[in-house]
PDB file of N, CA and C in Angstrom:
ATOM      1  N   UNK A   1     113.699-198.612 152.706  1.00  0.00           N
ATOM      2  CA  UNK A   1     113.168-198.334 151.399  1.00  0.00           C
ATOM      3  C   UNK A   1     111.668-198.132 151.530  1.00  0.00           C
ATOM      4  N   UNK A   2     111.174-196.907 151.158  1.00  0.00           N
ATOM      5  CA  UNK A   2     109.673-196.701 151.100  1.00  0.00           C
ATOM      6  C   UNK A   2     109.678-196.602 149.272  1.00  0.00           C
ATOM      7  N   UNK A   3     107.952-197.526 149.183  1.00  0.00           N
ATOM      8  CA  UNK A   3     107.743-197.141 147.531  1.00  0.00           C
ATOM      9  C   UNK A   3     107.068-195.452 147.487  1.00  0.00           C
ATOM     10  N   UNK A   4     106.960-195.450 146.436  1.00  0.00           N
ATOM     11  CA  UNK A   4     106.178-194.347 146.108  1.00  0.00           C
ATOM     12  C   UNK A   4     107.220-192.984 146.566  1.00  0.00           C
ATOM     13  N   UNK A   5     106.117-192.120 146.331  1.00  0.00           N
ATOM     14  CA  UNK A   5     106.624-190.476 146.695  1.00  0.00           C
ATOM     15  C   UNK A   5     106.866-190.287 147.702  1.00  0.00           C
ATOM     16  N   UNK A   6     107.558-188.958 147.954  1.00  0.00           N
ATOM     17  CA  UNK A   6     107.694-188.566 149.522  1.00  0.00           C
ATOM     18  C   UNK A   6     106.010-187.588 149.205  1.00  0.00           C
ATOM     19  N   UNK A   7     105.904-187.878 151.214  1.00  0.00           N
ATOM     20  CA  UNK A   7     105.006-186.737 151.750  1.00  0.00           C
ATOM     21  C   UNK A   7     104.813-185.351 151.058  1.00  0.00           C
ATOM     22  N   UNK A   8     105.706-185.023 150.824  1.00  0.00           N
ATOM     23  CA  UNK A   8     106.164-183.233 150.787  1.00  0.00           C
ATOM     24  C   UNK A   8     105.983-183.329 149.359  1.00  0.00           C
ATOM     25  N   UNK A   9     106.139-184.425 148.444  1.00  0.00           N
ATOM     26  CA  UNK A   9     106.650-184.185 147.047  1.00  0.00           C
ATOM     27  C   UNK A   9     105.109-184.019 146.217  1.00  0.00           C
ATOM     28  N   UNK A  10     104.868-183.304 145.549  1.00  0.00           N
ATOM     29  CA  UNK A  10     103.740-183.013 144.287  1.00  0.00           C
ATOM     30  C   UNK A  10     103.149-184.259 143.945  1.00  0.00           C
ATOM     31  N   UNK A  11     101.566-184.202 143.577  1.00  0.00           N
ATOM     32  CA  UNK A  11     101.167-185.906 142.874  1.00  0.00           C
ATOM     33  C   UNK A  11     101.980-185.771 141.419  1.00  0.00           C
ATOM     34  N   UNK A  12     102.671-184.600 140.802  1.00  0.00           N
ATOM     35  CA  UNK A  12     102.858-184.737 139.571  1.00  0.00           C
ATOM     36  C   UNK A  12     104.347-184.702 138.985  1.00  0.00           C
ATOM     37  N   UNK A  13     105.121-184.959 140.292  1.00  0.00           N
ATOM     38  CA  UNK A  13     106.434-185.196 140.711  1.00  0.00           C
ATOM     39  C   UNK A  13     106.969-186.592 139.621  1.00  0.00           C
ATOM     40  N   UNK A  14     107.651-186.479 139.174  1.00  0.00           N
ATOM     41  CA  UNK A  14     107.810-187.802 137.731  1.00  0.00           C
ATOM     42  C   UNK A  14     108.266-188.895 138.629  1.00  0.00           C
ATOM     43  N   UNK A  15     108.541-189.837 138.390  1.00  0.00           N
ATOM     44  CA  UNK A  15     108.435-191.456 138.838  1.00  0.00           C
ATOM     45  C   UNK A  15     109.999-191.430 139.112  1.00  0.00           C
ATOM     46  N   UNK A  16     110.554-192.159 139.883  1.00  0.00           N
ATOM     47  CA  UNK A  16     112.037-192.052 139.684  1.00  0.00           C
ATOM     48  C   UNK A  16     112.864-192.681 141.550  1.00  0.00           C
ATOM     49  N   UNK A  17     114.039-191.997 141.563  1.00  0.00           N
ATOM     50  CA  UNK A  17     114.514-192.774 143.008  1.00  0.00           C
ATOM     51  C   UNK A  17     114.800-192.051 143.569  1.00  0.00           C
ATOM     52  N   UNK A  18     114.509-191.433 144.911  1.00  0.00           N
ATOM     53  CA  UNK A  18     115.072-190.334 145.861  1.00  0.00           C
ATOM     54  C   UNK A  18     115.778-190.915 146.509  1.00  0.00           C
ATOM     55  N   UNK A  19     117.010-190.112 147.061  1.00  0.00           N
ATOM     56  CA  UNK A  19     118.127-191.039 147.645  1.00  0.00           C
ATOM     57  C   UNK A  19     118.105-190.000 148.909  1.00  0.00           C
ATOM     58  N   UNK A  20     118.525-190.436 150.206  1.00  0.00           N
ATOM     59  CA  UNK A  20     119.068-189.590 150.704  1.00  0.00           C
ATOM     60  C   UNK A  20     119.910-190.421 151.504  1.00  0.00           C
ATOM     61  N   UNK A  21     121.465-189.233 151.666  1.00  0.00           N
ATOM     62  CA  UNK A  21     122.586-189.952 152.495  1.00  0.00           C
ATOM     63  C   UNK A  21     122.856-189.412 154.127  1.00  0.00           C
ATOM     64  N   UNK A  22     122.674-190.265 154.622  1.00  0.00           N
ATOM     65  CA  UNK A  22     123.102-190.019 156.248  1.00  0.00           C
ATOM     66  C   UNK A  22     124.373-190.148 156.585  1.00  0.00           C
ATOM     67  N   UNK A  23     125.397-189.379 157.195  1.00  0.00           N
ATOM     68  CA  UNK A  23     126.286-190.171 157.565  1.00  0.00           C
ATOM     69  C   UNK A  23     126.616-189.155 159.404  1.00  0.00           C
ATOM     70  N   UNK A  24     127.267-189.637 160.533  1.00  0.00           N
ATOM     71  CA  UNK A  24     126.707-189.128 161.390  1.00  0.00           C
ATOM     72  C   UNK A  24     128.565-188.933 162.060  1.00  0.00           C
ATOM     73  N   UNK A  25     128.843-188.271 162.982  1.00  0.00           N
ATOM     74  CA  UNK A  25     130.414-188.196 163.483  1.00  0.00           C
ATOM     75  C   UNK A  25     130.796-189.340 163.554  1.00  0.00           C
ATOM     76  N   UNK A  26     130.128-190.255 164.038  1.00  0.00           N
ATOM     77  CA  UNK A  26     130.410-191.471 164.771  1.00  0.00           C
ATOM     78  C   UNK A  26     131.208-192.307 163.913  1.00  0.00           C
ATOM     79  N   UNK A  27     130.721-191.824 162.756  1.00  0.00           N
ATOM     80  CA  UNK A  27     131.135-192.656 161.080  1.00  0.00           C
ATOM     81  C   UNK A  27     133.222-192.077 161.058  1.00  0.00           C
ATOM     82  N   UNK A  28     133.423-190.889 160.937  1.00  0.00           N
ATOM     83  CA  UNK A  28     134.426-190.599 160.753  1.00  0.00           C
ATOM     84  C   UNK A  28     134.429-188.552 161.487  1.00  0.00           C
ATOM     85  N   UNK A  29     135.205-188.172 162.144  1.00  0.00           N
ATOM     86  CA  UNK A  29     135.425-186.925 162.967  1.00  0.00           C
ATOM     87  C   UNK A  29     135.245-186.159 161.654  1.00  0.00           C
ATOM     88  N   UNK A  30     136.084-186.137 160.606  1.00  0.00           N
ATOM     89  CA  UNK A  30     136.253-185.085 159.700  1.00  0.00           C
ATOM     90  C   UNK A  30     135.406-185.242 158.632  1.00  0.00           C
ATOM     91  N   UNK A  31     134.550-183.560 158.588  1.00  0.00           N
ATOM     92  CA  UNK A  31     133.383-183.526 157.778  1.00  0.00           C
ATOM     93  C   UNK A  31     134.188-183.441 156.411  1.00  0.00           C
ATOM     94  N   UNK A  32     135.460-183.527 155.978  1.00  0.00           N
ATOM     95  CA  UNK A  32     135.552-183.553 154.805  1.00  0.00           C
ATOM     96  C   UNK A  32     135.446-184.813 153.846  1.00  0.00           C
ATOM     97  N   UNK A  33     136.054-185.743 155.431  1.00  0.00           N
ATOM     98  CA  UNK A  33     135.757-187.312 154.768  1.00  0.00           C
ATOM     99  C   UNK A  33     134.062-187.489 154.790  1.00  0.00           C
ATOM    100  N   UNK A  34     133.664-187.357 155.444  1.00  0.00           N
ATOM    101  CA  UNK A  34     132.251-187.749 155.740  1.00  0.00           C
ATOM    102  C   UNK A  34     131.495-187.232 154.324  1.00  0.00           C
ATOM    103  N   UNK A  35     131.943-186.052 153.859  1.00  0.00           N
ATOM    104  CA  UNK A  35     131.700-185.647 152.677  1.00  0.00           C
ATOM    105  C   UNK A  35     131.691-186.275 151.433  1.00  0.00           C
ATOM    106  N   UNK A  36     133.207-187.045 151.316  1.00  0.00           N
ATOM    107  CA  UNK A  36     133.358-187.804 150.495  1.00  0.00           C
ATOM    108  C   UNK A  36     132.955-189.044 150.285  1.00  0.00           C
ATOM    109  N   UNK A  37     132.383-189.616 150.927  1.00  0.00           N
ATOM    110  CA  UNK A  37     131.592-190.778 151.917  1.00  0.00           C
ATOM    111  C   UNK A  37     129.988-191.079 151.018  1.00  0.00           C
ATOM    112  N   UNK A  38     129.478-189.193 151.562  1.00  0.00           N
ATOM    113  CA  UNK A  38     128.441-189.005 150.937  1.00  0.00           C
ATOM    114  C   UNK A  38     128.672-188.949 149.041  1.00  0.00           C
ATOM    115  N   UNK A  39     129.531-188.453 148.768  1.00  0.00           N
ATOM    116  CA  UNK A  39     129.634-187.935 147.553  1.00  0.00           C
ATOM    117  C   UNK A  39     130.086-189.737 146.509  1.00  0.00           C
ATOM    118  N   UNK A  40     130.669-189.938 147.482  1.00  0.00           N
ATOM    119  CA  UNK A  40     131.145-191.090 146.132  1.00  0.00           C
ATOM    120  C   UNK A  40     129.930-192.097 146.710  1.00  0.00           C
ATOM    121  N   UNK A  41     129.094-192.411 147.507  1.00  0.00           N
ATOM    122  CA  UNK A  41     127.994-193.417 147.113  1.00  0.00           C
ATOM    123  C   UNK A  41     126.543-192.772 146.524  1.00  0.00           C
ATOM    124  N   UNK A  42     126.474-191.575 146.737  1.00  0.00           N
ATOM    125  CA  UNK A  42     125.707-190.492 145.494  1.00  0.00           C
ATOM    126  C   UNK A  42     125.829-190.957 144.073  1.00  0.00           C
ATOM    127  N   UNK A  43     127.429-190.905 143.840  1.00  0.00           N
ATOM    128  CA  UNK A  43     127.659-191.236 142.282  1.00  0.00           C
ATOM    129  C   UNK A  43     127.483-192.469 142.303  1.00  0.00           C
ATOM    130  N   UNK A  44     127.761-193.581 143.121  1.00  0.00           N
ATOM    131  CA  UNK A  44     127.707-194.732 142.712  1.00  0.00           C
ATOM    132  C   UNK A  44     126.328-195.542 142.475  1.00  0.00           C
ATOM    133  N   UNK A  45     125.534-194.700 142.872  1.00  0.00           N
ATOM    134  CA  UNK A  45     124.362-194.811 142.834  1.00  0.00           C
ATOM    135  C   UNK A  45     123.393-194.061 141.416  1.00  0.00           C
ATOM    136  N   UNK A  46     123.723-193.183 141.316  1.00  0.00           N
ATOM    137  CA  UNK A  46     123.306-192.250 140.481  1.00  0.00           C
ATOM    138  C   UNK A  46     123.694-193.070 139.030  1.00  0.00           C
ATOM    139  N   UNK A  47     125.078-193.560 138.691  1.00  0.00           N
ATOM    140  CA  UNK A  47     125.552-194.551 137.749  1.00  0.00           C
ATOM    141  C   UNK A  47     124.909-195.576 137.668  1.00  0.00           C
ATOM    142  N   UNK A  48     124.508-195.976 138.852  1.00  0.00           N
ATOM    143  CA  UNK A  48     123.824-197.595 138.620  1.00  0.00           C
ATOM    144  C   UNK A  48     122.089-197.093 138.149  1.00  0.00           C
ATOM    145  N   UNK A  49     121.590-196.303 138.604  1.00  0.00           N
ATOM    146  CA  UNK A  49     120.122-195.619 137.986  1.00  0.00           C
ATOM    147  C   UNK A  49     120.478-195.785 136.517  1.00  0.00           C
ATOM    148  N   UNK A  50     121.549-195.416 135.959  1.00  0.00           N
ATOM    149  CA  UNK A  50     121.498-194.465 134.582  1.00  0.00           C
ATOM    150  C   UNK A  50     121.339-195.716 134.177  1.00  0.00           C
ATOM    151  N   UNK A  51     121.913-197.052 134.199  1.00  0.00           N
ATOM    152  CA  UNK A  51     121.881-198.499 133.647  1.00  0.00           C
ATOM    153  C   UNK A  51     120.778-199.175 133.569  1.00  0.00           C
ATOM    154  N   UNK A  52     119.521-198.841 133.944  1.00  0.00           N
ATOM    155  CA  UNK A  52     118.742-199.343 134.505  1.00  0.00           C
ATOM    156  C   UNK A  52     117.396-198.376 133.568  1.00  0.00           C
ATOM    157  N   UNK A  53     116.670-199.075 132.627  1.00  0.00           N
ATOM    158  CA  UNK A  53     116.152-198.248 131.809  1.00  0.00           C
ATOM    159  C   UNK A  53     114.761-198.054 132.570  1.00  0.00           C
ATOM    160  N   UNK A  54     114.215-198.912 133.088  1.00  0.00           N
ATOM    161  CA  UNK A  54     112.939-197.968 133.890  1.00  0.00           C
ATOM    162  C   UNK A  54     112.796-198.293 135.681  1.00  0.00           C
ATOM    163  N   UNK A  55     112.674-197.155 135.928  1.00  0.00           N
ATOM    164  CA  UNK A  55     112.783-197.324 137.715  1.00  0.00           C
ATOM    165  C   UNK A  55     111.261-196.890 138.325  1.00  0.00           C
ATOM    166  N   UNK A  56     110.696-198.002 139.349  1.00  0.00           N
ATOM    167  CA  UNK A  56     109.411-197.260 139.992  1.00  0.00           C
ATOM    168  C   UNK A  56     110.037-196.139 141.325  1.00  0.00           C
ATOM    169  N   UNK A  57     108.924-195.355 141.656  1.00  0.00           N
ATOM    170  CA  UNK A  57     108.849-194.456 142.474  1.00  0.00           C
ATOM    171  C   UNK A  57     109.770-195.211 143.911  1.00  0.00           C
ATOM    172  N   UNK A  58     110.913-194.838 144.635  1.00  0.00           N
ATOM    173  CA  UNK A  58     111.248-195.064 145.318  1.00  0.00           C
ATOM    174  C   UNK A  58     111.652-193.929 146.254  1.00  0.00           C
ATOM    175  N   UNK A  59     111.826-194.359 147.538  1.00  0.00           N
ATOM    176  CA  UNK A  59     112.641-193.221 148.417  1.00  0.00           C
ATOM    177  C   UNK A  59     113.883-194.319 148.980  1.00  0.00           C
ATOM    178  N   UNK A  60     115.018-194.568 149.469  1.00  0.00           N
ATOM    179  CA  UNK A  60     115.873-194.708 149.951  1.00  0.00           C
ATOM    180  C   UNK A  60     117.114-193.845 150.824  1.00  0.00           C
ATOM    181  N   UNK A  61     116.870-194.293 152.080  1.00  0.00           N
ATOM    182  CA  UNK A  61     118.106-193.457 152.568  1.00  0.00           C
ATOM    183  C   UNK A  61     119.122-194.662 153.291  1.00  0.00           C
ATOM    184  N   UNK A  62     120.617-193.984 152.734  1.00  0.00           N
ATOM    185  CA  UNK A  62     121.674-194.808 152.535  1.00  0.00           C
ATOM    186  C   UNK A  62     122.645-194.440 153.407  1.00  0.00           C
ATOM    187  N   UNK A  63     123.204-195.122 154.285  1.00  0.00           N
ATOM    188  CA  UNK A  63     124.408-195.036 155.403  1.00  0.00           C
ATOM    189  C   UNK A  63     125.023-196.105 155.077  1.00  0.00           C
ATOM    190  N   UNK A  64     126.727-195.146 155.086  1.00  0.00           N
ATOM    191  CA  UNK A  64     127.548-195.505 154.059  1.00  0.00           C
ATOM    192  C   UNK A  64     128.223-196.066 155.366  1.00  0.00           C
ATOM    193  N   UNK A  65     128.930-196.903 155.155  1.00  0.00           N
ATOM    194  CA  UNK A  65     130.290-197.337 156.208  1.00  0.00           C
ATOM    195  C   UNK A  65     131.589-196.382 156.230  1.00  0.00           C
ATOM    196  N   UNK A  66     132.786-196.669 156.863  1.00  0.00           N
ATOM    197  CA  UNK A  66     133.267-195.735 156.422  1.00  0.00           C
ATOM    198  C   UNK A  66     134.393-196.802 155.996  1.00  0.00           C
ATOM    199  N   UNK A  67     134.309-197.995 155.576  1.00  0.00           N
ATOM    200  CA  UNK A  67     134.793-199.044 154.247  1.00  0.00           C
ATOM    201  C   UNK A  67     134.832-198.221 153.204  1.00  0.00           C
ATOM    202  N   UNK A  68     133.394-196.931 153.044  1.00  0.00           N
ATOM    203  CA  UNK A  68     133.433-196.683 151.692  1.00  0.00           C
ATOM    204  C   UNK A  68     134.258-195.517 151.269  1.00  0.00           C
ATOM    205  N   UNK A  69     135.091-195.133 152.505  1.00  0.00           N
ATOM    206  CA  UNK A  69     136.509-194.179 151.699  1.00  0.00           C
ATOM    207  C   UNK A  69     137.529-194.569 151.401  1.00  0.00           C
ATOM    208  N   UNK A  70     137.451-195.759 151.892  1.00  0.00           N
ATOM    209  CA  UNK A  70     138.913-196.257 150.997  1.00  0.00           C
ATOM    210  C   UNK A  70     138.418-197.538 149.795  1.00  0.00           C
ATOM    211  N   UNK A  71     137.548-197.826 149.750  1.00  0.00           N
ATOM    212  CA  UNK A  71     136.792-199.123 148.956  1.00  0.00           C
ATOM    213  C   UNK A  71     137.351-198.527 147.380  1.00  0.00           C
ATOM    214  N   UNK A  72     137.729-199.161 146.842  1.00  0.00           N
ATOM    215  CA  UNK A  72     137.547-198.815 145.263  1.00  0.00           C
ATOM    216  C   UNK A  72     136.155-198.564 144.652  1.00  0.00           C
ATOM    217  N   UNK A  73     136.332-197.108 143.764  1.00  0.00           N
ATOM    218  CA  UNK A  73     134.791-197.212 143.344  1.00  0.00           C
ATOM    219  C   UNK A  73     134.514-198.321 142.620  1.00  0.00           C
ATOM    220  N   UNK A  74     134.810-199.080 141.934  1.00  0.00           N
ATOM    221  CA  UNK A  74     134.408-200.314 140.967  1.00  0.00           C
ATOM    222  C   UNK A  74     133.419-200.934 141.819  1.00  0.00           C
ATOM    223  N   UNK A  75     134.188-200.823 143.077  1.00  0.00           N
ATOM    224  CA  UNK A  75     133.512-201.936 144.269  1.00  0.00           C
ATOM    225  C   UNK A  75     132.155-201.084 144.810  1.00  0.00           C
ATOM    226  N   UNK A  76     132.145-200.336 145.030  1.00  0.00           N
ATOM    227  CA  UNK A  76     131.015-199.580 144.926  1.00  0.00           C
ATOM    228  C   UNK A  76     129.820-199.577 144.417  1.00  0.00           C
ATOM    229  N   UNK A  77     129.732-199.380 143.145  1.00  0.00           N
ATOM    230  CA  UNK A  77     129.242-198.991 141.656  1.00  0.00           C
ATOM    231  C   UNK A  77     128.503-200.981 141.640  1.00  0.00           C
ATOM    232  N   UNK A  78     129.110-202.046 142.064  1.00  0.00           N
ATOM    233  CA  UNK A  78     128.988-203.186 141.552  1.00  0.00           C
ATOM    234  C   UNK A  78     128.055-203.412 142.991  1.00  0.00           C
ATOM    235  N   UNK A  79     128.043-202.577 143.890  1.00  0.00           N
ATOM    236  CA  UNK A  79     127.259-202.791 145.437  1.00  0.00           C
ATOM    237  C   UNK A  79     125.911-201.944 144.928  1.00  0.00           C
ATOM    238  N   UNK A  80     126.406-200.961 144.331  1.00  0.00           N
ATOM    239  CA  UNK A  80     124.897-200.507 144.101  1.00  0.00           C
ATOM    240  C   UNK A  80     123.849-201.272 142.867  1.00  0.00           C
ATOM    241  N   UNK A  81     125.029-201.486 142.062  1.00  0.00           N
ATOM    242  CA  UNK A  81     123.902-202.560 141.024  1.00  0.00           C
ATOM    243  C   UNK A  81     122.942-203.118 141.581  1.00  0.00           C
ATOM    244  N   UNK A  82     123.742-204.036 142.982  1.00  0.00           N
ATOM    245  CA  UNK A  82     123.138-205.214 143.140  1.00  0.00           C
ATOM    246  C   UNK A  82     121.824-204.327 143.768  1.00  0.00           C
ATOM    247  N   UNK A  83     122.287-203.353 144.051  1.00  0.00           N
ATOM    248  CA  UNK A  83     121.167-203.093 145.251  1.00  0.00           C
ATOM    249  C   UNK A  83     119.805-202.760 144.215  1.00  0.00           C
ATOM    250  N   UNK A  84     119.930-201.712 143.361  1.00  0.00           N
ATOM    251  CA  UNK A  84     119.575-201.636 142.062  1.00  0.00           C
ATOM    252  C   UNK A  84     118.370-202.470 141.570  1.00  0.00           C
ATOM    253  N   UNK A  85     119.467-203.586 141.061  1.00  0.00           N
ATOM    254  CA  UNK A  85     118.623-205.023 140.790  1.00  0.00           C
ATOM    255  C   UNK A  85     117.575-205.377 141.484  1.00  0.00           C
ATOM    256  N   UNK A  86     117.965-205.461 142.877  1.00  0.00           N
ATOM    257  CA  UNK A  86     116.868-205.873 143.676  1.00  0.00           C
ATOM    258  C   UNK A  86     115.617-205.134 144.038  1.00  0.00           C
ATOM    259  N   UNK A  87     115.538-203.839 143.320  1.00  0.00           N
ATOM    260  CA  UNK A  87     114.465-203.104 143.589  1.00  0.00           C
ATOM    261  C   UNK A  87     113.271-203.664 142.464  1.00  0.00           C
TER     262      UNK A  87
END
């Protein structure tokens, strides 16, 4: 977790959370799962922002297990809160 802006990003870039997701072969062979991997802790994340009425400038990049293709999203969504919270 870095605070503030990225390097690259504008001083007039609005305040908020950049996410980015890694996930690498090693995680799972098929880029379709790996896809989905990325895609459902995107949303689960993106949901837990919306709950959360003011957020400082963050960057985060997130490597998912690959627990998180079969995990129920509930279980998810309640991992990112926490994570959330703790910012």
């Amino acid at each position: 977790m870095l605070r503030g802006l990225s390097r690259t990003m504008p001083e007039t870039a609005p305040a908020g959370l950049y996410i980015g997701v890694l996930t690498s072969t090693k995680l799972h062979k098929s880029a379709v799962k790996r896809n989905r991997m990325r895609r459902r802790c995107r949303e689960a994340m993106r949901l837990a922002v919306l709950s959360k009425e003011k957020m400082p400038s963050v960057q985060l990049l997130l490597l998912p297990r690959s627990s998180s293709l079969s995990a129920p999203f509930d279980e998810l969504l309640a991992d990112a809160g926490h994570l959330i919270a703790s910012l």
